[in-house]
N, C-alpha and C. Protein backbone atom coordinates (compact mmCIF):
# COMPACT_ATOMS: atom_id res chain seq x y z
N UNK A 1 85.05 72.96 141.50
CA UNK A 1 84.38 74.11 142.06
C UNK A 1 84.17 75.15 140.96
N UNK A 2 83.03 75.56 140.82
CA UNK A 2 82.13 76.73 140.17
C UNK A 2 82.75 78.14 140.76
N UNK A 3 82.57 79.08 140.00
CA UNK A 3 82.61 80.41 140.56
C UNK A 3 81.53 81.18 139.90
N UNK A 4 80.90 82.26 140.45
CA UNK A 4 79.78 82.80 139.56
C UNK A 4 80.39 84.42 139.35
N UNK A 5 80.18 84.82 137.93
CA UNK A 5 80.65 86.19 137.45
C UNK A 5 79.28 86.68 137.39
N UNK A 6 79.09 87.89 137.90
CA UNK A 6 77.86 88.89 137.65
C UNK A 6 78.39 89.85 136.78
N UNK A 7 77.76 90.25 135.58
CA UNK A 7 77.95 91.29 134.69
C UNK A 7 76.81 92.44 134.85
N UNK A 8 76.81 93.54 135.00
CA UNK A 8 75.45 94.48 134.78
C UNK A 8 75.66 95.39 133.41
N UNK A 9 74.48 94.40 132.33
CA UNK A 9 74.29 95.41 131.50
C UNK A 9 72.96 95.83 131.34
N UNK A 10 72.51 96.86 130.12
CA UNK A 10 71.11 97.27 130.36
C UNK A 10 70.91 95.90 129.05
N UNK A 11 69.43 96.29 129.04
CA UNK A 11 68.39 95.35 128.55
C UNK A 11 68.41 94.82 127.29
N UNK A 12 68.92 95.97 126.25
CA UNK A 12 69.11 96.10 124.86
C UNK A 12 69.83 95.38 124.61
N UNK A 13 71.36 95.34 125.48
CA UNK A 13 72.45 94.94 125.13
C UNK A 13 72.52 93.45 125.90
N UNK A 14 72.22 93.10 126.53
CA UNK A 14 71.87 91.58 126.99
C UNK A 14 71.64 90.74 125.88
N UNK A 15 69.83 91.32 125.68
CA UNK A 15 68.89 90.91 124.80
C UNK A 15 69.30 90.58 123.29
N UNK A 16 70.38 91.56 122.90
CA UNK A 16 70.85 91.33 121.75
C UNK A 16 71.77 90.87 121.69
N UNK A 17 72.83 90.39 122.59
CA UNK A 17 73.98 89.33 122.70
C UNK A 17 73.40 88.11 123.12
N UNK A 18 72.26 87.98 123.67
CA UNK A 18 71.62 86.48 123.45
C UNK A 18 71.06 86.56 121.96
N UNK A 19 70.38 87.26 121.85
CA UNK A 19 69.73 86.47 120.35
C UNK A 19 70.77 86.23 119.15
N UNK A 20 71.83 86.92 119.41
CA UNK A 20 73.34 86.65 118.42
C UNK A 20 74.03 85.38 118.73
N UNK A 21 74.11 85.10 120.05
CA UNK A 21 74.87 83.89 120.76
C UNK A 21 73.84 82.50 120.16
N UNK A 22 72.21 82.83 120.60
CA UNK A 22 71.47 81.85 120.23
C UNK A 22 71.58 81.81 118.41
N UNK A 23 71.33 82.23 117.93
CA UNK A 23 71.52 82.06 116.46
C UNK A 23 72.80 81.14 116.08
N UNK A 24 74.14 81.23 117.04
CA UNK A 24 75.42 80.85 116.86
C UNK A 24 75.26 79.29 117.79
N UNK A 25 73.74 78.95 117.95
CA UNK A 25 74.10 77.85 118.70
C UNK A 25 74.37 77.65 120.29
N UNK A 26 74.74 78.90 120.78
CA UNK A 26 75.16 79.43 121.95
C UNK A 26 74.61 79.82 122.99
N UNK A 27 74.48 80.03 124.69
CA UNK A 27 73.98 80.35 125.54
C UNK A 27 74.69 81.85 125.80
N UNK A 28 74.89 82.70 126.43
CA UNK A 28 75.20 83.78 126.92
C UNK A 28 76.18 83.61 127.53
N UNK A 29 76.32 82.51 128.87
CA UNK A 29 77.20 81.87 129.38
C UNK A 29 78.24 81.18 128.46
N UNK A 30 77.79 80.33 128.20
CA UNK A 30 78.94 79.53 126.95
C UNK A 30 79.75 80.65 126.23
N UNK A 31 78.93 81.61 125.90
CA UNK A 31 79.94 82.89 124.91
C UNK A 31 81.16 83.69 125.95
N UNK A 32 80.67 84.23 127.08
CA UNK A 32 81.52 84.18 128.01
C UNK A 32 82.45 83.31 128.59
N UNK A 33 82.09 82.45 128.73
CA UNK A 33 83.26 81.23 129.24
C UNK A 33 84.12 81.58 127.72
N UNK A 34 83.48 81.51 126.46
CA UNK A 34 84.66 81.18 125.50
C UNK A 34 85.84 82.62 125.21
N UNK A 35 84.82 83.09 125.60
CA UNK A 35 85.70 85.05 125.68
C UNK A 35 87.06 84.56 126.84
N UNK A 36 86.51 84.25 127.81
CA UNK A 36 87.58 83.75 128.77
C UNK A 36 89.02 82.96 128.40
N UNK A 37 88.59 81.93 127.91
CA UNK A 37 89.46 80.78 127.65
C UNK A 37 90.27 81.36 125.76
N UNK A 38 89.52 82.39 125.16
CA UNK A 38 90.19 82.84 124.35
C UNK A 38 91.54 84.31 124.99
N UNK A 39 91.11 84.67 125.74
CA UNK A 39 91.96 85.55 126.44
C UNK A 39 92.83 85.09 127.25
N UNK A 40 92.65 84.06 127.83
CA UNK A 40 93.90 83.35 128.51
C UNK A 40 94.52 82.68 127.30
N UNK A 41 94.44 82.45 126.66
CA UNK A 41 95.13 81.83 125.41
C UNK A 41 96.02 82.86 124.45
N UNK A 42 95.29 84.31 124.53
CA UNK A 42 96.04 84.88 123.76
C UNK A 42 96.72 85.76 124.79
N UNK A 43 96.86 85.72 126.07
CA UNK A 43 97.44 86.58 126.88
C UNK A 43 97.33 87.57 127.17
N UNK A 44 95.98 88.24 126.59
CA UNK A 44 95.45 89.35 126.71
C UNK A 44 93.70 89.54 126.18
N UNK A 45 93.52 90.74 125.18
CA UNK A 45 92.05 90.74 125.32
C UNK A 45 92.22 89.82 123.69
N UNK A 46 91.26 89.05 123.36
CA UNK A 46 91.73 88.46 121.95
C UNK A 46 91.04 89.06 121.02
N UNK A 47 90.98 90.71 120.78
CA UNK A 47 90.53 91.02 119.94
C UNK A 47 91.57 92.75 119.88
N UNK A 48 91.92 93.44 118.85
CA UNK A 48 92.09 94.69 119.01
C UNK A 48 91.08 95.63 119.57
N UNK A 49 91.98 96.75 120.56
CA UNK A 49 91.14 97.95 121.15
C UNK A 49 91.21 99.03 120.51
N UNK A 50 90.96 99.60 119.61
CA UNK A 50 91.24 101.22 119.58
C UNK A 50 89.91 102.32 119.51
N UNK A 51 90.49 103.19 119.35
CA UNK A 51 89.43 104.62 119.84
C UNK A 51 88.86 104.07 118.46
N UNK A 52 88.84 104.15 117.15
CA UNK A 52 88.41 104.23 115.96
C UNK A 52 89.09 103.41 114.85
N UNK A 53 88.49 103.06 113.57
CA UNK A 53 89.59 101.85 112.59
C UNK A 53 89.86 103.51 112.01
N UNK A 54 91.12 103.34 111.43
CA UNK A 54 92.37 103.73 111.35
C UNK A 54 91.78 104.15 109.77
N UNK A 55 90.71 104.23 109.31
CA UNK A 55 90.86 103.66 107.43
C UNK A 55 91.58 104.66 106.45
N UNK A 56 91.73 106.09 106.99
CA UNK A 56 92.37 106.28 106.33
C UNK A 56 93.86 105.75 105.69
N UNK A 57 94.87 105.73 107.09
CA UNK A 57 95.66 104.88 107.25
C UNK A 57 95.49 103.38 106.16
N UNK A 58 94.68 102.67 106.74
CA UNK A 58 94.51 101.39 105.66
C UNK A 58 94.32 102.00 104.23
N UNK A 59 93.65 102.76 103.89
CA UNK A 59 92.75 103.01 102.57
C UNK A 59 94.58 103.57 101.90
N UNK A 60 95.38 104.39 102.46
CA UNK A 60 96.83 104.44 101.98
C UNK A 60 97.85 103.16 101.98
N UNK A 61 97.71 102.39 102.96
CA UNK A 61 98.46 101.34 102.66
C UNK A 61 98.32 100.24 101.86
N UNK A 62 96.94 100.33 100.97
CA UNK A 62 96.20 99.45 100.42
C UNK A 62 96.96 100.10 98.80
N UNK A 63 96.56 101.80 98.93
CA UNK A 63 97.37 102.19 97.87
C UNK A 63 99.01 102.20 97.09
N UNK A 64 99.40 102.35 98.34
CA UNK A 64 100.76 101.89 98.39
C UNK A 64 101.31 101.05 97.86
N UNK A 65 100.49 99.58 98.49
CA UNK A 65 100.84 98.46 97.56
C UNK A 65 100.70 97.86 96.21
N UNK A 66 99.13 98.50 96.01
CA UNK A 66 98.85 98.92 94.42
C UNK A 66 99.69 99.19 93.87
N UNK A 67 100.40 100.45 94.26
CA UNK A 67 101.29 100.69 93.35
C UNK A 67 102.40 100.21 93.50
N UNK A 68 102.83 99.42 94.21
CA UNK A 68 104.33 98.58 94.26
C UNK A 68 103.88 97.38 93.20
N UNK A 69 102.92 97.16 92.86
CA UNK A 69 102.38 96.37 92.04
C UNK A 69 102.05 94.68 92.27
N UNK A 70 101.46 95.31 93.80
CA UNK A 70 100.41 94.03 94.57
C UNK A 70 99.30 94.00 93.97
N UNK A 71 98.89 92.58 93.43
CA UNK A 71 97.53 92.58 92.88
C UNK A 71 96.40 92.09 93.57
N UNK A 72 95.55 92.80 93.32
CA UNK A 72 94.36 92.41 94.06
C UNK A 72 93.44 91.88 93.45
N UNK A 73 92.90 90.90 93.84
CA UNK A 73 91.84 90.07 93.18
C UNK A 73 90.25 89.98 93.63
N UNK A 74 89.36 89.72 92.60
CA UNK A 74 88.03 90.22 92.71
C UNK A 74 87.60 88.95 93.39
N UNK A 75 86.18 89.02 93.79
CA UNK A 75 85.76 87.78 95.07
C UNK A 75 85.85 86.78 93.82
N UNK A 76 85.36 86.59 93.10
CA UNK A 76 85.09 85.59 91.62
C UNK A 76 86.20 84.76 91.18
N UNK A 77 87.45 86.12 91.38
CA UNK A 77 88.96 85.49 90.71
C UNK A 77 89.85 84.84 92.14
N UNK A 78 89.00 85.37 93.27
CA UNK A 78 89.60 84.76 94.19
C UNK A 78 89.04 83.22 94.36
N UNK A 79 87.64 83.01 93.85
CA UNK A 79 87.71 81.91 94.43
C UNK A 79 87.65 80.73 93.18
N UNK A 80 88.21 81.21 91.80
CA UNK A 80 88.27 80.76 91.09
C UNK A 80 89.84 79.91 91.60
N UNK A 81 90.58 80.74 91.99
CA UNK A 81 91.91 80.47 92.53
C UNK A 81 92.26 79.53 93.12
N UNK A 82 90.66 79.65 94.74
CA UNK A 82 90.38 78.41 95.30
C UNK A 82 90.50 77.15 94.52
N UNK A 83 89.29 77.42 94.26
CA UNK A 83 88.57 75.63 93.43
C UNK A 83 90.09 74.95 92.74
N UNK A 84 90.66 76.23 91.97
CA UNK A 84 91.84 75.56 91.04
C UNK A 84 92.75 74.73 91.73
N UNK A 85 93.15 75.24 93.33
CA UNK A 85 94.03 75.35 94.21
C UNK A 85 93.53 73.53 94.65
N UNK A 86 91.95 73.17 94.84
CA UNK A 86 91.88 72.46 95.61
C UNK A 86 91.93 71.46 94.35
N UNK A 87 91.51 71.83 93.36
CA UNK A 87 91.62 70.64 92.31
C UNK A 87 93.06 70.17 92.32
N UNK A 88 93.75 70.73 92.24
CA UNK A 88 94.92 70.44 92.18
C UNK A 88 95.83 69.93 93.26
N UNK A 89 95.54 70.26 93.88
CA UNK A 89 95.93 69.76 95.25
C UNK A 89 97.16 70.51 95.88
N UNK A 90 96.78 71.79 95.25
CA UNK A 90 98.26 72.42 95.64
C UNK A 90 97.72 73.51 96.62
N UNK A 91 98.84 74.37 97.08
CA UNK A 91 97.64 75.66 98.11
C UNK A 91 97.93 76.76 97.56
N UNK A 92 98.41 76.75 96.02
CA UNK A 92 98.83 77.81 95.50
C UNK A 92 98.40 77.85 94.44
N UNK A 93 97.31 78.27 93.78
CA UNK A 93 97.15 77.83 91.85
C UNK A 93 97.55 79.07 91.05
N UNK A 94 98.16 79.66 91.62
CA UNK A 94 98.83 81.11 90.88
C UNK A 94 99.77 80.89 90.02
N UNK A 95 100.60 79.97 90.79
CA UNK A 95 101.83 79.33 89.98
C UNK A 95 102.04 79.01 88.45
C-alpha cells in the first residue's frame, strides 16, 4: 500500500528543485522518498538546522589550529597526497 504526501510550495521553488533533482538524474518524488529514508536512518532531520553558519566561530577554530601547528594543505598538495596514497596502496602517503 501507497500513501500520497501533498507538499504546497510556490512555483519558483518547485520549479527549481525539479530542474536540480532532474540534472541529478532524479524525479521530485524520488528526491523526497530519499529525504525520507535518509531521516529515518539518521533519526532525525539528516542535515544540520541553524539560524546562520557560525563562520566566525569556524574562521577562529581554523586559527587555532594553525597555530597549534595543524597543517593545511593546498587542493594540488592535497591531491598530490591522493594519487601518492593510491599508488601505493596505502591510505596515508604522509608517512
Amino acid at each position: 500500500m501507497t500513501k500520497t504526501i501533498q507538499v504546497r510550495v510556490d512555483d519558483r521553488l518547485k520549479d527549481t528543485a525539479d530542474s536540480l533533482f532532474e540534472s541529478l538524474g532524479l524525479d521530485t518524488s524520488t528526491a523526497v522518498r530519499m529525504f525520507l529514508v535518509a531521516a529515518i536512518e539518521a533519526g532525525g532531520i539528516p542535515f544540520y538546522i541553524t539560524h546562520k553558519p557560525d563562520v566566525d566561530t569556524d574562521v577562529r577554530r581554523a586559527i587555532l589550529r594553525r597555530k597549534s601547528g595543524e597543517r593545511y594543505y593546498t587542493a594540488d598538495e592535497f591531491l598530490a597526497n591522493m594519487r601518492a596514497a593510491i599508488d601505493m596502496g596505502v591510505e596515508d602517503a604522509r608517512a
